[in-house]
Protein backbone atom coordinates (compact mmCIF):
# COMPACT_ATOMS: atom_id res chain seq x y z
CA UNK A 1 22.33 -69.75 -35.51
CA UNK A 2 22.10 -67.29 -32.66
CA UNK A 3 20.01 -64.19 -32.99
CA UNK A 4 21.08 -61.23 -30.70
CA UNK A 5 18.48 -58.96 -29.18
CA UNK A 6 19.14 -55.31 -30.87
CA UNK A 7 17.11 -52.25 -30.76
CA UNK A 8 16.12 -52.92 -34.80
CA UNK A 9 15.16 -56.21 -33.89
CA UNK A 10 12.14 -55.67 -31.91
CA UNK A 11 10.05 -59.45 -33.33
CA UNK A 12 9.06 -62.11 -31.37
CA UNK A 13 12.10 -63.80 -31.45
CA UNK A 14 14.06 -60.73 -29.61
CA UNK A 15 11.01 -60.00 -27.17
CA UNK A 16 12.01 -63.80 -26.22
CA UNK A 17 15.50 -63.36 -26.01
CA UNK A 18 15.17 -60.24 -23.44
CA UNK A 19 12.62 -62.35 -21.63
CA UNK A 20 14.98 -64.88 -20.65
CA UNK A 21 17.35 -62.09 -19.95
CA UNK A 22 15.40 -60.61 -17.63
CA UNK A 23 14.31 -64.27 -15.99
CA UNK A 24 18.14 -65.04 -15.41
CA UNK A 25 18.50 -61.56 -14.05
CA UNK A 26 15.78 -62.14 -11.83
CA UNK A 27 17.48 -65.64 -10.41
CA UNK A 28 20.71 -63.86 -10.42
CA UNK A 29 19.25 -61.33 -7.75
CA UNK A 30 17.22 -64.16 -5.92
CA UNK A 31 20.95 -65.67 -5.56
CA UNK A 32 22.75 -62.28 -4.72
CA UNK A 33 20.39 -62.24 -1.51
CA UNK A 34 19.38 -58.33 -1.57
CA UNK A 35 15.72 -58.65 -0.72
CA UNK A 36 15.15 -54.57 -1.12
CA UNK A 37 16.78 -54.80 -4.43
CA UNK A 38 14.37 -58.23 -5.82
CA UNK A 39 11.67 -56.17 -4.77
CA UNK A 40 12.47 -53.25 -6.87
CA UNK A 41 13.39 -55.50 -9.92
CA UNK A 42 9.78 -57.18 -9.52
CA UNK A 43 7.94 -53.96 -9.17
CA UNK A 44 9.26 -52.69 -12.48
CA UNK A 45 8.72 -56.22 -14.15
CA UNK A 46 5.33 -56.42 -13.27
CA UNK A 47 4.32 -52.44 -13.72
CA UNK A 48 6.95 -50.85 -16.00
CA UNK A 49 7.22 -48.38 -14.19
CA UNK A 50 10.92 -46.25 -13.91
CA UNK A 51 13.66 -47.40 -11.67
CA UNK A 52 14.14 -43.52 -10.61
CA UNK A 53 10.39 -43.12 -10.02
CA UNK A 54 10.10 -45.79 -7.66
CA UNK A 55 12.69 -45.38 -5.39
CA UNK A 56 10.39 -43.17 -3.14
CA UNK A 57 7.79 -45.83 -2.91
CA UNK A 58 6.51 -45.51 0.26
CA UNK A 59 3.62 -47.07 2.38
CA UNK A 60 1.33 -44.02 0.73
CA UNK A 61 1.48 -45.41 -2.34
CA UNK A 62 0.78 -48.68 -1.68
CA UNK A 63 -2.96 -49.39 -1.44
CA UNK A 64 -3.55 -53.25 -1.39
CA UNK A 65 -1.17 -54.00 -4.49
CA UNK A 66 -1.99 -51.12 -6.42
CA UNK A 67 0.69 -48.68 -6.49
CA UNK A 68 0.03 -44.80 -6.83
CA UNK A 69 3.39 -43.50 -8.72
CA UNK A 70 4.34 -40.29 -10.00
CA UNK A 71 5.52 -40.36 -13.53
CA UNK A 72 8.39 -37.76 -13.43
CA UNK A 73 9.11 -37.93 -17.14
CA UNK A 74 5.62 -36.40 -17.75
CA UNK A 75 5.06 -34.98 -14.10
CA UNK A 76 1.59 -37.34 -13.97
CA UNK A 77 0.69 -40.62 -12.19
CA UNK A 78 1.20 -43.72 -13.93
CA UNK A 79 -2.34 -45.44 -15.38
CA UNK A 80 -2.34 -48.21 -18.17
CA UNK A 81 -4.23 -47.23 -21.30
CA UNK A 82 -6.87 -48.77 -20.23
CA UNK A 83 -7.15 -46.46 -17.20
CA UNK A 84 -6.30 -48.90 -14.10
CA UNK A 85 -2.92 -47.95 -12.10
CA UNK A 86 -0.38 -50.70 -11.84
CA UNK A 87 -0.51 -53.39 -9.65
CA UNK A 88 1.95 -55.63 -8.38
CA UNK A 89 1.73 -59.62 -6.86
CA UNK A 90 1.24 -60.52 -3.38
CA UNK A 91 4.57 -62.19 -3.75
CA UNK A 92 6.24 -58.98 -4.48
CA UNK A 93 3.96 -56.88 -1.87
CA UNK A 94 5.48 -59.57 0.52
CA UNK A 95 8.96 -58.53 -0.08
CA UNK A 96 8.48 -55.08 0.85
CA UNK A 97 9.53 -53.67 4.43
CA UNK A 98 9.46 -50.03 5.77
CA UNK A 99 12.67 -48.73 6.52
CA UNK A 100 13.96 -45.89 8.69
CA UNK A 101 13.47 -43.14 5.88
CA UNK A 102 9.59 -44.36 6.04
CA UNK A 103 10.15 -46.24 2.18
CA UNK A 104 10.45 -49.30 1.29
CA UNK A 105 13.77 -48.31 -0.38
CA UNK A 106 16.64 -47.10 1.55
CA UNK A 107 18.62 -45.66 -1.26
CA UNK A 108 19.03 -43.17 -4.41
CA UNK A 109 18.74 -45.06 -7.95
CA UNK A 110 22.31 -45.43 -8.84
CA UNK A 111 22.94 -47.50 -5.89
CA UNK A 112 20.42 -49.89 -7.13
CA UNK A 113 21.96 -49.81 -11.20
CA UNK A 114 25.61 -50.83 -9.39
CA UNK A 115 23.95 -53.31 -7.17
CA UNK A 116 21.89 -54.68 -10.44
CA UNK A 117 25.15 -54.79 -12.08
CA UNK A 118 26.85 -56.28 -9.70
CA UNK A 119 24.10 -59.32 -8.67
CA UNK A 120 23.50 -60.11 -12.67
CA UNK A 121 25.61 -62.43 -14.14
CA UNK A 122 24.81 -61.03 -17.83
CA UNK A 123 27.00 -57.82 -17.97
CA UNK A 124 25.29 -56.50 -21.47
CA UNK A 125 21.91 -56.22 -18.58
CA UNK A 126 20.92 -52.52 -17.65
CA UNK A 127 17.79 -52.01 -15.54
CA UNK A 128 16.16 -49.95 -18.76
CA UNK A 129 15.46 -53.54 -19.97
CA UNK A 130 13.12 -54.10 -17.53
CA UNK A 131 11.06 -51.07 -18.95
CA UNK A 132 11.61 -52.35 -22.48
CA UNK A 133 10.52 -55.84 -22.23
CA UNK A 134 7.20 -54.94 -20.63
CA UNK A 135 6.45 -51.80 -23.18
CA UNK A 136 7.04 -53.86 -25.95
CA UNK A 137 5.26 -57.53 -24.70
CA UNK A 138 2.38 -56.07 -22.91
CA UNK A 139 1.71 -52.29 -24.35
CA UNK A 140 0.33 -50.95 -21.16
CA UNK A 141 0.85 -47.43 -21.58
């Protein structure tokens, strides 16, 4: 039998499920060829931080791998609970290039949910999964 990954069903067996979402997701974009765009998706994987909040990454926030971020839900800088701020692989910090607008990302946040929809294969995806799955596996914040 199948089990579907729902809001209610928030167990091990759904955290699971929307891992290997978010794995195929991640090979979907490595195939799509959008380098800006696997960066992005990493960066929230590995931090959990908001799609819309880190679309003005720039060079500033960026010391080493750890990433200073404003939070503009709460209007405050993403830390973990246990006080560190987020910090992201050396494969991801390899991804990342400076553009022209002095980011690393050239464009506003709905460009980047159409070109997520468009690279994954899985049309039930949305980017807020990325948020969800590391909330509820790692409780960070």
């Amino acid at each position: 039998m199948r089990v579907k990954y729902t809001e209610k069903n928030e167990g091990p067996v759904a955290l699971e499920l929307r891992k290997r979402q978010l794995e195929n997701a991640e090979a979907d974009l490595v195939a799509y060829g959008n380098q800006e765009a696997l960066a992005l998706f990493r960066i929230m994987k590995e931090t959990g931080i908001r799609l819309g909040d880190l679309v003005e990454l720039a060079p500033g926030n960026l010391s080493s791998r750890e990433l200073t971020v404003i939070e503009h839900k709460l209007n405050r800088i993403y830390v973990y609970s246990d006080g560190k701020k987020p910090v992201i692989s050396d494969e991801t910090a390899n991804l990342l290039a400076v553009k022209e607008n002095g980011r690393y990302f050239e464009h506003d946040m709905q460009y980047y949910i159409q070109l997520f929809r468009r690279a994954v294969k899985d049309k039930k995806f949305r980017h807020y999964h990325i948020r969800d799955y590391v909330l509820r596996s790692c409780k960070i914040f």
